[in-house]
C-alpha atoms as a PDB file:
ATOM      1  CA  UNK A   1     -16.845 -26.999  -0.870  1.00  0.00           C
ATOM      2  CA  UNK A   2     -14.993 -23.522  -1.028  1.00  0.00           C
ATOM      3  CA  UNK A   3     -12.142 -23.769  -3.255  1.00  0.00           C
ATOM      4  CA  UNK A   4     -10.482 -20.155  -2.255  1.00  0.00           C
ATOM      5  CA  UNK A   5      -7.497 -19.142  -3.931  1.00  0.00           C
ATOM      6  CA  UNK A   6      -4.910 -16.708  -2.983  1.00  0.00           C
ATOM      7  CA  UNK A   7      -3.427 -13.994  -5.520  1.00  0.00           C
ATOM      8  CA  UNK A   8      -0.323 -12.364  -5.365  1.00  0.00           C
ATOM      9  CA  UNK A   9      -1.060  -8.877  -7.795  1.00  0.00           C
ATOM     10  CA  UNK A  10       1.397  -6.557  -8.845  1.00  0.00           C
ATOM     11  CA  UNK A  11       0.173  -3.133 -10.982  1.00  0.00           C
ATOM     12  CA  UNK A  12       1.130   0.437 -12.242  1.00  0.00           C
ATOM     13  CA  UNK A  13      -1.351   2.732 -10.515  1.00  0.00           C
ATOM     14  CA  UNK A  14      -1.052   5.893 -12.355  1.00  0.00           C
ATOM     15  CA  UNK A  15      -3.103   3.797 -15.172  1.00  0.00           C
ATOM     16  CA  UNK A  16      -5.677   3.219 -12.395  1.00  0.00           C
ATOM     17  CA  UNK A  17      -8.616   5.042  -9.810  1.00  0.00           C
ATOM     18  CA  UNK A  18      -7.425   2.948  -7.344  1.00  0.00           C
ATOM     19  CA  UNK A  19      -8.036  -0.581  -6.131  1.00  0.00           C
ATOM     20  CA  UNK A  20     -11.760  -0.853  -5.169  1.00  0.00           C
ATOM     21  CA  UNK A  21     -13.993  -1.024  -7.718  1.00  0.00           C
ATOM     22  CA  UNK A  22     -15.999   2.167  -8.549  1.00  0.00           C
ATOM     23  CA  UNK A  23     -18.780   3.210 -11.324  1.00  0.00           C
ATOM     24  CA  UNK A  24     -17.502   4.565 -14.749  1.00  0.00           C
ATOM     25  CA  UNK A  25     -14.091   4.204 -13.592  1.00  0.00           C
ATOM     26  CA  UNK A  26     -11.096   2.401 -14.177  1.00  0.00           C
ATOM     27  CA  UNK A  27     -10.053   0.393 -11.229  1.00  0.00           C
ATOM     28  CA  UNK A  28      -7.779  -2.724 -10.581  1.00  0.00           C
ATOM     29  CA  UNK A  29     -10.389  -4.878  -8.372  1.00  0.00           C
ATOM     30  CA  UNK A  30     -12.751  -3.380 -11.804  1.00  0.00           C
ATOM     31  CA  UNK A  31     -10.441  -5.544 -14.084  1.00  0.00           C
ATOM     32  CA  UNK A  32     -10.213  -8.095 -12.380  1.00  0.00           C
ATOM     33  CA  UNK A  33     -13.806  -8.749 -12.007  1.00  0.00           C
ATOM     34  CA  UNK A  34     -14.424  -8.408 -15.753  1.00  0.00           C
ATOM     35  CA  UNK A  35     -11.469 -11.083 -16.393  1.00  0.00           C
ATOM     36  CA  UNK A  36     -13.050 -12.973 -14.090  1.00  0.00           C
ATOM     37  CA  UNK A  37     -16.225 -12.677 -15.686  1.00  0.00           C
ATOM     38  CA  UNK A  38     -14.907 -13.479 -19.159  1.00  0.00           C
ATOM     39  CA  UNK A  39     -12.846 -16.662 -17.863  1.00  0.00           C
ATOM     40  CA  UNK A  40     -15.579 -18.259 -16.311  1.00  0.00           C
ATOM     41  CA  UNK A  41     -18.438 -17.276 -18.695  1.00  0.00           C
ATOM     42  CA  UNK A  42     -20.494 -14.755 -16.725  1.00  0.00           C
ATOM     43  CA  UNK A  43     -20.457 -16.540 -13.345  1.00  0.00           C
ATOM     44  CA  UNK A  44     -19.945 -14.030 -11.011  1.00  0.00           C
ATOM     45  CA  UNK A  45     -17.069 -13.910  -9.165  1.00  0.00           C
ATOM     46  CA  UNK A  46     -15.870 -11.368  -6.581  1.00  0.00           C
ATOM     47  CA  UNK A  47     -12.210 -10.379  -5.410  1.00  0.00           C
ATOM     48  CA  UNK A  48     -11.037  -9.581  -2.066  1.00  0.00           C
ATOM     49  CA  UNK A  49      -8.079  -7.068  -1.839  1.00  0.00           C
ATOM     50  CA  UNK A  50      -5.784  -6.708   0.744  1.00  0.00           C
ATOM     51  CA  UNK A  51      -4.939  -3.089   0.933  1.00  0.00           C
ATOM     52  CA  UNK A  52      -7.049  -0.248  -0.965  1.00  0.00           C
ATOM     53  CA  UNK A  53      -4.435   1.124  -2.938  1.00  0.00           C
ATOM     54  CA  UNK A  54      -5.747   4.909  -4.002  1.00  0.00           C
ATOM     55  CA  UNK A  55      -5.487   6.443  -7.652  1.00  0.00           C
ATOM     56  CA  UNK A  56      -2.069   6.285  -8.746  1.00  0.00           C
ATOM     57  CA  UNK A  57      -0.316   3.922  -6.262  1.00  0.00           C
ATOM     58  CA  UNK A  58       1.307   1.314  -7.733  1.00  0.00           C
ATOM     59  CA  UNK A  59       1.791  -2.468  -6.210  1.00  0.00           C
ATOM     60  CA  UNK A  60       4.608  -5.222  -6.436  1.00  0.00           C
ATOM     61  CA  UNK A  61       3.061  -7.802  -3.683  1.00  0.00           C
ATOM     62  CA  UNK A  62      -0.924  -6.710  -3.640  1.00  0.00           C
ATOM     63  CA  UNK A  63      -3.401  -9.845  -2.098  1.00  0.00           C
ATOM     64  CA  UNK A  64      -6.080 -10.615  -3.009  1.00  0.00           C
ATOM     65  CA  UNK A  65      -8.401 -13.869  -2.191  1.00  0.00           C
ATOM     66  CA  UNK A  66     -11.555 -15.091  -4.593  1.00  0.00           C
ATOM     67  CA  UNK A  67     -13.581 -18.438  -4.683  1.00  0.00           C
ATOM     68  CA  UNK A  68     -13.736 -19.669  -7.998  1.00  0.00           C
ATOM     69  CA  UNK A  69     -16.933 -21.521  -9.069  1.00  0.00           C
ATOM     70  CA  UNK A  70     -15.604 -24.878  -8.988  1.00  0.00           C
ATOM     71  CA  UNK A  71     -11.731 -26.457  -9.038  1.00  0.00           C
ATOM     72  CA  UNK A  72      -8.996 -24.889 -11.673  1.00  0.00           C
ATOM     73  CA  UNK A  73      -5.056 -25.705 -11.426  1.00  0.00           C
ATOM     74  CA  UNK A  74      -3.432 -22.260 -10.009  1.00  0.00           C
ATOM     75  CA  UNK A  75      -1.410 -22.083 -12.723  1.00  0.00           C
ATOM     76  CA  UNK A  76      -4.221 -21.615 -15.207  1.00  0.00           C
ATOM     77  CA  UNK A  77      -5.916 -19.409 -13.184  1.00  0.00           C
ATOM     78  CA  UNK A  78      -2.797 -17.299 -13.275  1.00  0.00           C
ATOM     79  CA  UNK A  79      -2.586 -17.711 -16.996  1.00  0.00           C
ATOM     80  CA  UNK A  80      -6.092 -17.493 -17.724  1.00  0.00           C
ATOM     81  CA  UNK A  81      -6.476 -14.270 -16.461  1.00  0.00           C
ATOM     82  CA  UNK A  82      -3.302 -12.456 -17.515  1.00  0.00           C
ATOM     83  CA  UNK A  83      -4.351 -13.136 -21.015  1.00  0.00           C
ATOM     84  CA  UNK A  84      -7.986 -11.019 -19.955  1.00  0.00           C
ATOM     85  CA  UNK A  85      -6.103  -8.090 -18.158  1.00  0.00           C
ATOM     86  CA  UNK A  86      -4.751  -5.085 -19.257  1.00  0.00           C
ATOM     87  CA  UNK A  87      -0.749  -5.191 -19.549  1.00  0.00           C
ATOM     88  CA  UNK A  88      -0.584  -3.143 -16.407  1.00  0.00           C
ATOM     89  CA  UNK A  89      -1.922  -5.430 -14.249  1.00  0.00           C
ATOM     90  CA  UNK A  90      -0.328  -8.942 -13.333  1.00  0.00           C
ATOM     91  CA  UNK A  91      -1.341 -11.811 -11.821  1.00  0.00           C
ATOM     92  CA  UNK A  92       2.152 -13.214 -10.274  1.00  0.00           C
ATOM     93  CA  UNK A  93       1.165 -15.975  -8.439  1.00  0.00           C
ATOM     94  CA  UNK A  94      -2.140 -18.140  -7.235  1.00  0.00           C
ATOM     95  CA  UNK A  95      -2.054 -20.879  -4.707  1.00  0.00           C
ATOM     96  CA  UNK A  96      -5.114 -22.816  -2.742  1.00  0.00           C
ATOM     97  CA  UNK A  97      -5.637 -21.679   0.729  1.00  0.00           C
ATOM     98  CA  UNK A  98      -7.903 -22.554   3.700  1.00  0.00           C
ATOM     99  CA  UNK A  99     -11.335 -21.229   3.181  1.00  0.00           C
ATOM    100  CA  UNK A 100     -10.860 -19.221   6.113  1.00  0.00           C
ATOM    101  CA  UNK A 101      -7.970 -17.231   4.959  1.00  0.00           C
ATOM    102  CA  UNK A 102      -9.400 -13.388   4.412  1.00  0.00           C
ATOM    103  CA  UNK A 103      -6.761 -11.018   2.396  1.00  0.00           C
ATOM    104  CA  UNK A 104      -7.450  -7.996   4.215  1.00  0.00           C
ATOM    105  CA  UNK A 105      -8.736  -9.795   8.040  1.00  0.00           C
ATOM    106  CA  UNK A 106      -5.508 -12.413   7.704  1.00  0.00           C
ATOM    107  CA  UNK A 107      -2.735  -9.510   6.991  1.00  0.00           C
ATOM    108  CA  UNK A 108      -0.685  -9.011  10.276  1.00  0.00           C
ATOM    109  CA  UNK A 109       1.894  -6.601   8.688  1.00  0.00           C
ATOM    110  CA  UNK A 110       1.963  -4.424   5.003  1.00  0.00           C
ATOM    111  CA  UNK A 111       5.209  -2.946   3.766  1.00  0.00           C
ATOM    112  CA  UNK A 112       4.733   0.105   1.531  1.00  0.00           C
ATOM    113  CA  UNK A 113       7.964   1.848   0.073  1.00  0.00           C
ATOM    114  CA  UNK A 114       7.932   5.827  -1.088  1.00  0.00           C
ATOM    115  CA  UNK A 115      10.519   6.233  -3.964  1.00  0.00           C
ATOM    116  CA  UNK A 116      11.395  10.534  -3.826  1.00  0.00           C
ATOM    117  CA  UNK A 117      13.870  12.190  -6.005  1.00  0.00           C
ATOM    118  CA  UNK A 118      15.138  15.710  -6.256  1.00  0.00           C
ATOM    119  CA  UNK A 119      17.326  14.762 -10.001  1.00  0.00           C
ATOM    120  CA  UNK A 120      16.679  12.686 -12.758  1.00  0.00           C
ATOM    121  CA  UNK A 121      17.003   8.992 -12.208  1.00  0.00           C
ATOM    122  CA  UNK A 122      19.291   7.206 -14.252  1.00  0.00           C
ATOM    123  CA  UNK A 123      17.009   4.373 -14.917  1.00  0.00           C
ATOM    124  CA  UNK A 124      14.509   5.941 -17.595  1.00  0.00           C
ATOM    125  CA  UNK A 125      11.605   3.658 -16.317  1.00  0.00           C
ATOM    126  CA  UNK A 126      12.027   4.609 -12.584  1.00  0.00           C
ATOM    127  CA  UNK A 127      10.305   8.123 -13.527  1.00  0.00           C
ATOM    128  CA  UNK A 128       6.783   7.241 -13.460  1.00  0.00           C
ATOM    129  CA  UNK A 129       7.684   4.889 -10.475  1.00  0.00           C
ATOM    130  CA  UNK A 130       8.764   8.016  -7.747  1.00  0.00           C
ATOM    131  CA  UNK A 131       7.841  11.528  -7.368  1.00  0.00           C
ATOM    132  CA  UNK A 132      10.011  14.567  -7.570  1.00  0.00           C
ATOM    133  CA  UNK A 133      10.264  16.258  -4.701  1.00  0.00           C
ATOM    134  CA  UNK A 134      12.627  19.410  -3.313  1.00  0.00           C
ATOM    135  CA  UNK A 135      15.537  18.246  -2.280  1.00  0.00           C
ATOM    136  CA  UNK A 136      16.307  17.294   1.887  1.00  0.00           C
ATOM    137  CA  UNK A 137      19.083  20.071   3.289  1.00  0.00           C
ATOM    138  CA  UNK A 138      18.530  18.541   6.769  1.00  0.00           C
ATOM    139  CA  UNK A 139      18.967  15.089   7.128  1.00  0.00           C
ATOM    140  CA  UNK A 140      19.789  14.997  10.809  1.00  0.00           C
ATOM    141  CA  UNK A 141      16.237  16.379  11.626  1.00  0.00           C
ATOM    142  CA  UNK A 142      14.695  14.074   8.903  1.00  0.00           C
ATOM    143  CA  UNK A 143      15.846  10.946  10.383  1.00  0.00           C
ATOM    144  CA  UNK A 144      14.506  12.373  13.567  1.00  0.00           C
ATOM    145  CA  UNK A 145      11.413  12.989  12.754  1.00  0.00           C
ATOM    146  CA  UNK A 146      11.142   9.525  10.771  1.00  0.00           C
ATOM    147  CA  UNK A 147      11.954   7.671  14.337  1.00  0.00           C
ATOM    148  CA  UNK A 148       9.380   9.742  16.166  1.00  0.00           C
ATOM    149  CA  UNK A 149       6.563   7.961  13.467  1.00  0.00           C
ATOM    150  CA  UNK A 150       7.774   4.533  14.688  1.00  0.00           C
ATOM    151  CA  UNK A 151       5.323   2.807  17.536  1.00  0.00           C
ATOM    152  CA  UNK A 152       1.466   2.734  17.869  1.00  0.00           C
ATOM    153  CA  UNK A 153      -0.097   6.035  17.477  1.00  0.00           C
ATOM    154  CA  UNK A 154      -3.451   7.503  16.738  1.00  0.00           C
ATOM    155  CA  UNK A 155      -2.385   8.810  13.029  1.00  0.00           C
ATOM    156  CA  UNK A 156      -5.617  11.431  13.209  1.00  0.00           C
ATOM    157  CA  UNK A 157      -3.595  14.257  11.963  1.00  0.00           C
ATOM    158  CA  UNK A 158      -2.299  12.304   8.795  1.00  0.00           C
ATOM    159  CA  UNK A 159      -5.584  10.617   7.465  1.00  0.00           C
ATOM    160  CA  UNK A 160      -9.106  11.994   5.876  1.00  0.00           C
ATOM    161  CA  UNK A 161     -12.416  11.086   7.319  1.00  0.00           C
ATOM    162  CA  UNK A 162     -13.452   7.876   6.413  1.00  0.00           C
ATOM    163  CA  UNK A 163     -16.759   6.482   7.419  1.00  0.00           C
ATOM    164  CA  UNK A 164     -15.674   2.730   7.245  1.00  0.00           C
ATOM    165  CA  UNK A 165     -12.939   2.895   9.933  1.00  0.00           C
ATOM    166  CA  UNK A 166     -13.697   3.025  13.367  1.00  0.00           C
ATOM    167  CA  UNK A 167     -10.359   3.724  14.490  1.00  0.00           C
ATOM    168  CA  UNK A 168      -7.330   5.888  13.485  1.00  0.00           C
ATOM    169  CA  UNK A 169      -4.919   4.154  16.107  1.00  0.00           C
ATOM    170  CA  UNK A 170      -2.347   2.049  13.918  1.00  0.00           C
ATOM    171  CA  UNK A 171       1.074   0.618  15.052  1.00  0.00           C
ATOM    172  CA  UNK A 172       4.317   1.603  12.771  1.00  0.00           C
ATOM    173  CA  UNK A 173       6.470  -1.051  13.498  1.00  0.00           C
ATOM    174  CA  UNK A 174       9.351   0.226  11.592  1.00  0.00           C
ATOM    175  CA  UNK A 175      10.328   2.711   9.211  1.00  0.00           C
ATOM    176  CA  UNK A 176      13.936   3.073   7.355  1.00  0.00           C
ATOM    177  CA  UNK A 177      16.118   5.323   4.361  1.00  0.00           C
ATOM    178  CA  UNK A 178      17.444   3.938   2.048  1.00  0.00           C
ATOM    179  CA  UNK A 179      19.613   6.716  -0.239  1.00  0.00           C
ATOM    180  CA  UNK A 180      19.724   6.096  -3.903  1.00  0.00           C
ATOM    181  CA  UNK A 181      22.173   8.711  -6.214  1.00  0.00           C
ATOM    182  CA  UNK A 182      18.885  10.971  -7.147  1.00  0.00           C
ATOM    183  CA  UNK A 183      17.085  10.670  -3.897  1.00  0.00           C
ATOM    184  CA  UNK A 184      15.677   8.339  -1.016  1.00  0.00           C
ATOM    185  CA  UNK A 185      13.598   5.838  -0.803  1.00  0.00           C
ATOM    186  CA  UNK A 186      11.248   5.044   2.698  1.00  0.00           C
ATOM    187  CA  UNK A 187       9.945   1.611   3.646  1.00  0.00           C
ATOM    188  CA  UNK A 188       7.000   1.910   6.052  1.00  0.00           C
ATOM    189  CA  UNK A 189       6.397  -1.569   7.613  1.00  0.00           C
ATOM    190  CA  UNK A 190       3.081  -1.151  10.013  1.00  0.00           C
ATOM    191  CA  UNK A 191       0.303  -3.493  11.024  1.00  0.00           C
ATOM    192  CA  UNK A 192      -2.191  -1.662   8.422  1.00  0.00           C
ATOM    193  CA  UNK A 193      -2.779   2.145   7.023  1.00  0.00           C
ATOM    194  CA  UNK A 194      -5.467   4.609   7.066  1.00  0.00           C
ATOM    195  CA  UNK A 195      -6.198   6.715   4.487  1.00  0.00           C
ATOM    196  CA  UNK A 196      -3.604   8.584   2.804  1.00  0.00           C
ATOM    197  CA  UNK A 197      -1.568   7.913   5.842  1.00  0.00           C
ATOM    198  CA  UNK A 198       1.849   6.991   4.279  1.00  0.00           C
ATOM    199  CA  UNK A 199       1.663  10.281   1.775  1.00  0.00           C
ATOM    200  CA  UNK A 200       0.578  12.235   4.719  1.00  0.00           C
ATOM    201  CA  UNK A 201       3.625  10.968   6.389  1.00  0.00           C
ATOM    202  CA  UNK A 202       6.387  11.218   3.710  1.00  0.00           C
ATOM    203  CA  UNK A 203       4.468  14.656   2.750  1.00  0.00           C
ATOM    204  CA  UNK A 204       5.279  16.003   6.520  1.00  0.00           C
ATOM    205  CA  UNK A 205       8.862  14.352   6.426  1.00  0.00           C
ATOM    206  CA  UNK A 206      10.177  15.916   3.528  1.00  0.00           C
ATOM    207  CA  UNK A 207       8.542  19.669   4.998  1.00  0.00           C
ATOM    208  CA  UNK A 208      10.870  18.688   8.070  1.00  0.00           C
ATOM    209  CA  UNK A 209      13.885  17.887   6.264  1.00  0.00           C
ATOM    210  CA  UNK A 210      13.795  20.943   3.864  1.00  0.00           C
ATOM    211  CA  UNK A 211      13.083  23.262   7.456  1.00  0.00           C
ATOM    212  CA  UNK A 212       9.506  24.181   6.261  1.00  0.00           C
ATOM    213  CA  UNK A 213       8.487  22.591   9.415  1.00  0.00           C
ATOM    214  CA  UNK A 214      10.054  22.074  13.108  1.00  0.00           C
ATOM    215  CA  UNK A 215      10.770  18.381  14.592  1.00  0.00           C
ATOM    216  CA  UNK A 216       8.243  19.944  17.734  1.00  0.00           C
ATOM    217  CA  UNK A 217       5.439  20.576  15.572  1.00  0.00           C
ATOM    218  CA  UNK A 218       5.831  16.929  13.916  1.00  0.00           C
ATOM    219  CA  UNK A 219       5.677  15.447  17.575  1.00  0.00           C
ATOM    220  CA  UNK A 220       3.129  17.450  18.238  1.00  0.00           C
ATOM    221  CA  UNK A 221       0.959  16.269  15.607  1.00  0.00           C
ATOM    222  CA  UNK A 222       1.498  12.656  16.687  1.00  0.00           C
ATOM    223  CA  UNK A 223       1.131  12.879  19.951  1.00  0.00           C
ATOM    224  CA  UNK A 224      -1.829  15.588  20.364  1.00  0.00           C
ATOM    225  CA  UNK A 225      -3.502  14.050  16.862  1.00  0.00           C
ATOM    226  CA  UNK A 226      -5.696  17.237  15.096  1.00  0.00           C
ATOM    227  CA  UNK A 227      -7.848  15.815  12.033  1.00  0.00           C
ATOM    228  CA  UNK A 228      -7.288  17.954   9.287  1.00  0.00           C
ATOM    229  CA  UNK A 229      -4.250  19.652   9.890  1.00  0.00           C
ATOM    230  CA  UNK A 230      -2.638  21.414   7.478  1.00  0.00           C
ATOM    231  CA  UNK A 231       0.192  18.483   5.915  1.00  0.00           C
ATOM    232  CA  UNK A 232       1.003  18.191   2.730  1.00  0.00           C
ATOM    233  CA  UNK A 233       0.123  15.059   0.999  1.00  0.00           C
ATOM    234  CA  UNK A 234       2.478  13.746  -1.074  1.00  0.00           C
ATOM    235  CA  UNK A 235       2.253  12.578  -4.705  1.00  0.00           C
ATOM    236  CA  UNK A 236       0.835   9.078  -5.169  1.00  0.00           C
ATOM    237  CA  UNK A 237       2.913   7.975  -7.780  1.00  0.00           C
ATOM    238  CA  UNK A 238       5.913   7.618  -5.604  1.00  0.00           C
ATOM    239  CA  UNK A 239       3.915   5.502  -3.158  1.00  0.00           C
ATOM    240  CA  UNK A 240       4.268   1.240  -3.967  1.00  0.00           C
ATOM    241  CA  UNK A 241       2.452  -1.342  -1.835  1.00  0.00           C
ATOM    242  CA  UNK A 242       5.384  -3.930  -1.524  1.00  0.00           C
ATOM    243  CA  UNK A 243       4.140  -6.958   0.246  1.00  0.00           C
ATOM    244  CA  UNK A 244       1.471  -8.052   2.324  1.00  0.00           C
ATOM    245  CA  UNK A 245       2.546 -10.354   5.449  1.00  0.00           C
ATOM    246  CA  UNK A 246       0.610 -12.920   7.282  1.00  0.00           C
ATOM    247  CA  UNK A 247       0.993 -15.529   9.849  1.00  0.00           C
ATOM    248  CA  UNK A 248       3.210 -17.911   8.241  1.00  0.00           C
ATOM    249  CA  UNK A 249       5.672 -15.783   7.281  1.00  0.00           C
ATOM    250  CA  UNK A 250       8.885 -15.290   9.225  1.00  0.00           C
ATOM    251  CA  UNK A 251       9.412 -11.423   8.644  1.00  0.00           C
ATOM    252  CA  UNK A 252       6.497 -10.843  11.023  1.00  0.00           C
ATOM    253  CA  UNK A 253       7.702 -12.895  14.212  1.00  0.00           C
ATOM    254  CA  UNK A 254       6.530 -11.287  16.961  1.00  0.00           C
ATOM    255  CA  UNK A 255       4.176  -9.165  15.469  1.00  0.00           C
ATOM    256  CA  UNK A 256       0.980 -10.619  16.080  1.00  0.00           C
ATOM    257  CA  UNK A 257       1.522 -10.363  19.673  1.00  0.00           C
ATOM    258  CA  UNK A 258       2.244  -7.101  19.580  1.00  0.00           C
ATOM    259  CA  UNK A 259      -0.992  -6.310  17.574  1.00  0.00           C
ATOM    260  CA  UNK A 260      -3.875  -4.812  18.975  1.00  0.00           C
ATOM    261  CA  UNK A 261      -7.608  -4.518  17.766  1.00  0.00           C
END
């Protein structure tokens, strides 16, 4: 019998190379296997992520899924592998799920927020949290070209080749500003991400709303899609993986209809 457990994972990327695990390199899905490892005395044990956060993006509401050799109370699970990791990864929650519940293959929605400032914030700890950027003279075109992202596009022009995906069509089901005193943040809520996609995205934003780039040429790189074009990627340490949203949960009504393969 599969005893699958869910994880909800939260952790400060600029300590990290990234989610997936990689050879001679400090990773998140790295750590976890060797806590793993450690708590249940060299059985192997793999984790599942939901989203492949890059080097340097953090996460409040990463997913994750694992079967565990054999029953253990979520709540130990949770505690018995905080007290393995690293202090800048957390474990927040664990609960049982069906043994057909995938992480990644379940997701029907992930919210990812990009915190930019152009002054110092006033919260000390914020710093390492967002990315300083040059300051937005044009707002009116900014929140234009931020309403042109929304929809299903192919998102060709703001991703890297990747040989795992087979498609670079995603849906953007809705994107929003919120201002802060030093700067904005951006909540991206889509049906999944390619690639550097969201930096690609805030990265041609913020060349719009400081007129280093027209509204025309944004639309035109969305709706006639050219791989590699010259956009600005912007920094991964203002990037945050927020929360991953499945079936069950009411945020994404209407969603999975709406989702295509």
């Amino acid at each position: 019998m599969v005893h699958r457990m869910k994880l909800e994972i939260a952790y400060h990327g600029l300590s990290f190379h990234g989610w997936q695990k990689q050879r001679d390199q400090r990773t998140v899905q790295g750590e976890l296997h060797n806590a793993l490892a450690t708590l249940f005395r060299g059985r192997g044990v793999s984790v599942v992520g939901a989203s492949r956060t890059d080097t340097g993006v953090h996460a409040a509401g990463q997913v994750a899924h694992l079967d565990p050799p054999g029953s253990i109370p979520p709540e130990a699970l949770v505690r018995g592998l905080n007290s393995r990791l690293p202090r800048q990864i957390r474990v927040l929650s664990a609960r049982p799920v069906a043994a057909t519940f995938h992480a990644r293959k379940s997701a029907l929605g992930k919210l990812y927020t990009y915190r930019a400032r152009w002054r110092e914030p006033r919260l000390p700890w914020l710093e390492p949290r967002s990315a300083a950027v040059k300051e937005i003279s044009d707002s009116t075109n900014f929140s234009a070209a931020l309403d042109l992202m929304v929809g299903r596009h192919d998102w060709a022009s703001f991703t890297v080749p990747d040989p795992g995906t087979e498609s670079t069509t995603r849906t953007l089901f809705r994107a929003r500003i919120r201002h802060r005193p030093e700067g904005i943040d951006l909540d991206f809520f889509g049906e999944g991400f390619l690639r550097y996609q969201v930096r690609r995205m805030v990265g041609a934003l913020l060349e719009v709303g400081t007129g280093d780039r027209e509204v025309d040429d944004l639309r035109n790189l969305i709706e006639k899609p050219r791989p590699g074009a010259p956009i600005r990627t912007a920094p991964a340490q203002g990037l945050c993986l927020e929360h991953i949203y499945y079936r069950s949960c009411p945020a994404v009504a209407g969603v999975q209809s709406s989702k295509k393969s």
